[in-house]
Protein backbone atom coordinates (compact mmCIF):
# COMPACT_ATOMS: atom_id res chain seq x y z
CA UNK A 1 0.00 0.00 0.00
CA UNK A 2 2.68 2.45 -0.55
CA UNK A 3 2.01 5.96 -1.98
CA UNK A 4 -1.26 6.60 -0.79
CA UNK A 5 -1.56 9.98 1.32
CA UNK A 6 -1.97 10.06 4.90
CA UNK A 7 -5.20 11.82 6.43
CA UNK A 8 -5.51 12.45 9.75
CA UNK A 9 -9.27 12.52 11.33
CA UNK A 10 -10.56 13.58 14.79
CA UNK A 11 -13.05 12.01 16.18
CA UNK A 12 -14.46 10.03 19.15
CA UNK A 13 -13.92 6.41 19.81
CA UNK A 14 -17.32 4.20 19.68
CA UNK A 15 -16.18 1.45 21.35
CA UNK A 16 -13.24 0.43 23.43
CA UNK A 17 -10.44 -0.71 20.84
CA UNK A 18 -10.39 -4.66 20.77
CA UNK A 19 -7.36 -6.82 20.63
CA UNK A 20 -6.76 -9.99 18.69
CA UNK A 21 -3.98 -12.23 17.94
CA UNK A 22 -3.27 -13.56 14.49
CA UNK A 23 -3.25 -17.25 13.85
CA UNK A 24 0.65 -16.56 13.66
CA UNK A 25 0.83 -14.81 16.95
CA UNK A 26 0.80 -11.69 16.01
CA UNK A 27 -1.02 -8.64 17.63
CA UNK A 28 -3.58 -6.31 16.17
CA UNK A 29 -6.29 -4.30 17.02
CA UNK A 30 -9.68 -2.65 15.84
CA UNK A 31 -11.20 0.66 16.60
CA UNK A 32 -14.02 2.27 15.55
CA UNK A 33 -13.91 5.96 15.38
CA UNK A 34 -17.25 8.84 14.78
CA UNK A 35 -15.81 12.49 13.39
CA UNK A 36 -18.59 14.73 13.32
CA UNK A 37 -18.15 18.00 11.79
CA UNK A 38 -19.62 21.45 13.59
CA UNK A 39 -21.96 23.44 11.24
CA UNK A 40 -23.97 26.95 11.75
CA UNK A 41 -27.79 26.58 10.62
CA UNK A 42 -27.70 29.73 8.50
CA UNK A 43 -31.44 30.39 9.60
CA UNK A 44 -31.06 29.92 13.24
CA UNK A 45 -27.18 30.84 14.01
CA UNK A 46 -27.09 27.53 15.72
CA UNK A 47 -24.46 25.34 15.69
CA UNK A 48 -25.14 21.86 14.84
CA UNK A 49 -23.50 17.97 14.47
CA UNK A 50 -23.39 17.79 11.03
CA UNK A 51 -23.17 14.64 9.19
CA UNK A 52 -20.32 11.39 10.84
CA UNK A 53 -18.26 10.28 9.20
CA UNK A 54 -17.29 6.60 10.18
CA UNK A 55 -14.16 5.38 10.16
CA UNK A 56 -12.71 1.46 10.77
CA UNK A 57 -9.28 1.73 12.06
CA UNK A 58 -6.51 -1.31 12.46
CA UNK A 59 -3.19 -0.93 14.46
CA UNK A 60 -0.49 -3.94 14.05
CA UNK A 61 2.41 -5.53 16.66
CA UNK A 62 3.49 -3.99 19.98
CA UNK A 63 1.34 -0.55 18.65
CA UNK A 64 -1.95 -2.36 18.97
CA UNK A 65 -1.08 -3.21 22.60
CA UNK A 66 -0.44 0.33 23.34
CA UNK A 67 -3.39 1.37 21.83
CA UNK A 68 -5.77 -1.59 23.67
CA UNK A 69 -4.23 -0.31 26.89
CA UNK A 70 -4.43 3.29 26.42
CA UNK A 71 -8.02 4.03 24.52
CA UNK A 72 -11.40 3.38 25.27
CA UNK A 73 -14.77 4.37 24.23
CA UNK A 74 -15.79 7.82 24.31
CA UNK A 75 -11.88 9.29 23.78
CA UNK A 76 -11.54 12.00 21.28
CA UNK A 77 -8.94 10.93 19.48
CA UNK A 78 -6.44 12.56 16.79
CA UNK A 79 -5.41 9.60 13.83
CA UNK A 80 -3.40 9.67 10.97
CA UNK A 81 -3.07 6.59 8.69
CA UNK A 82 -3.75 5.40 5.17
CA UNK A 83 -7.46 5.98 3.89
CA UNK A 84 -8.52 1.99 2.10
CA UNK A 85 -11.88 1.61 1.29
CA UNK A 86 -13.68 -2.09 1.10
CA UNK A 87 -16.89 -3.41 0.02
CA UNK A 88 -18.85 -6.00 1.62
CA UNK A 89 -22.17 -7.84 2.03
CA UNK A 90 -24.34 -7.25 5.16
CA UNK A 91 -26.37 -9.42 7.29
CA UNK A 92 -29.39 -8.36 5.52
CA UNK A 93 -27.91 -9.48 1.76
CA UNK A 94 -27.27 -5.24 0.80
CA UNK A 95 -23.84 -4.35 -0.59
CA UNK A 96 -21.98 -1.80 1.57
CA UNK A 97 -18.88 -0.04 1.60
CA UNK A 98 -16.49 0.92 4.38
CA UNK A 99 -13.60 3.23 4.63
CA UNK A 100 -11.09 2.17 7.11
CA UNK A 101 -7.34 3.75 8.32
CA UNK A 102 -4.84 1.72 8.27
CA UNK A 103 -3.43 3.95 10.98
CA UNK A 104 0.21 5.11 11.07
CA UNK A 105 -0.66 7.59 14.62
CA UNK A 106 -3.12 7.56 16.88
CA UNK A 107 -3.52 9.57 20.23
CA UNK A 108 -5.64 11.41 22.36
CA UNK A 109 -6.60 15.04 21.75
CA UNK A 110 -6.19 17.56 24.14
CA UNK A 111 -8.47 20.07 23.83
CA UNK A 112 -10.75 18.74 26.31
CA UNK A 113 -8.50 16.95 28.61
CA UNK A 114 -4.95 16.01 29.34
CA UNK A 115 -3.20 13.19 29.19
CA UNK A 116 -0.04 11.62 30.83
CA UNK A 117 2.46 9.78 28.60
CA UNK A 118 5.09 7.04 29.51
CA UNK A 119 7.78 5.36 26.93
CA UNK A 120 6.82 1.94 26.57
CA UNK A 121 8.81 -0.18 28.91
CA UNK A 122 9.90 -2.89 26.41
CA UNK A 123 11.62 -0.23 24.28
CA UNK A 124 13.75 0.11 27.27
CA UNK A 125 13.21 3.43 27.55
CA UNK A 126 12.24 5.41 30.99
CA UNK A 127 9.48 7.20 31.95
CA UNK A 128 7.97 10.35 31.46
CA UNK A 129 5.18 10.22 33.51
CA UNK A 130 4.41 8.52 37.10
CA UNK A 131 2.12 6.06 35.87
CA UNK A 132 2.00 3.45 33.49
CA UNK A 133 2.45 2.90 29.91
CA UNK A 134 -0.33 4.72 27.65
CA UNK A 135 -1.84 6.26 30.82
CA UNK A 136 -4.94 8.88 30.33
CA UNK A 137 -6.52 11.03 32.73
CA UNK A 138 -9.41 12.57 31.98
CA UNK A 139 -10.63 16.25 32.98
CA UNK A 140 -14.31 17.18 32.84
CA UNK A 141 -16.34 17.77 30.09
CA UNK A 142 -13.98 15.54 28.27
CA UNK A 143 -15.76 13.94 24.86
CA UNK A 144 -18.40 17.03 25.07
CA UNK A 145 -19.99 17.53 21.89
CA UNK A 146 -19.91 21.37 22.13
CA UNK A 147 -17.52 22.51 19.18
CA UNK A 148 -18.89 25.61 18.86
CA UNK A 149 -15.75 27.97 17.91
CA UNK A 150 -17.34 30.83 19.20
CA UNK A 151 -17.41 29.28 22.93
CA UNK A 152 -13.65 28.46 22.68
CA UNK A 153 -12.63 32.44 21.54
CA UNK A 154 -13.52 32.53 18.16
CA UNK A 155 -12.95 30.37 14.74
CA UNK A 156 -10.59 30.46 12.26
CA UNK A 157 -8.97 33.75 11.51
CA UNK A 158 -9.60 36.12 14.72
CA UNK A 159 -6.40 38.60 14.78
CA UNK A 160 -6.60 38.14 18.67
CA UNK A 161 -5.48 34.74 18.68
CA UNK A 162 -1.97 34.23 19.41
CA UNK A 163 -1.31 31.93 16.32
């Protein structure tokens, strides 16, 4: 799959990430992730989910069990990876289609909450952080669905932002 772009997509995860093991031994992992864009009603002013996207995302080796340890449902998330797309049949006999991200990054967001972040012990590498690998903590009003720009000081473009 070499060549195709990388995309990254925020969004929140929909279920806890699951872990398998290949007939081979080998680790990997699922996650499901929902990004739902913010939009203005232009007849009300008010802001609004707009249409999810869905997104299928698989993480392979010694990632996936950093990623089974660290996530779980309701995270907003930040993940960048290869867009593939798939077609399949349903229970119900209808063809469907499914993009999924073969993900090359995946973390936590932290616009809405902070996180503490440890080197993975089998890398041999020490800590950053007092707790263990792929720790999150959580502040309040983490996962809110409030994206409103205005309530954060403004959208794109204000000349009073620092950046």
């Amino acid at each position: 799959m070499a060549g195709e772009p990388l995309i990254t997509v925020v969004g929140n995860l929909v279920a806890d990430p699951e872990p398998r093991i290949s007939q081979s031994g080998n680790s990997w992992c699922t996650f499901r992730i929902a990004s739902t864009p913010r939009v203005q009603n232009r007849q009300t002013k008010d802001w609004e989910d707009g249409e999810p996207l869905w997104l299928g995302c698989r993480v392979f080796g010694e990632y996936a069990d950093h990623v089974a340890q660290s996530l779980t449902k309701g995270m907003r998330v930040i993940v960048q990876g290869r867009l593939t797309q798939r077609s399949y049949t349903d229970n119900q006999g209808q063809q469907r289609t499914s993009l999924d991200l073969e993900v090359e990054e995946v973390g936590p967001t932290l616009r809405w909450a902070s996180a503490q972040v440890s080197r993975s012990q089998e890398r041999g590498q020490g800590d950053f952080g007092n707790s263990g690998p792929g720790s999150y903590s959580r502040n309040p009003g983490f996962g809110s669905q409030n994206q409103d720009p205005q309530a954060f000081g403004g959208g794109f473009g204000d000349t009073d932002q620092p950046f």
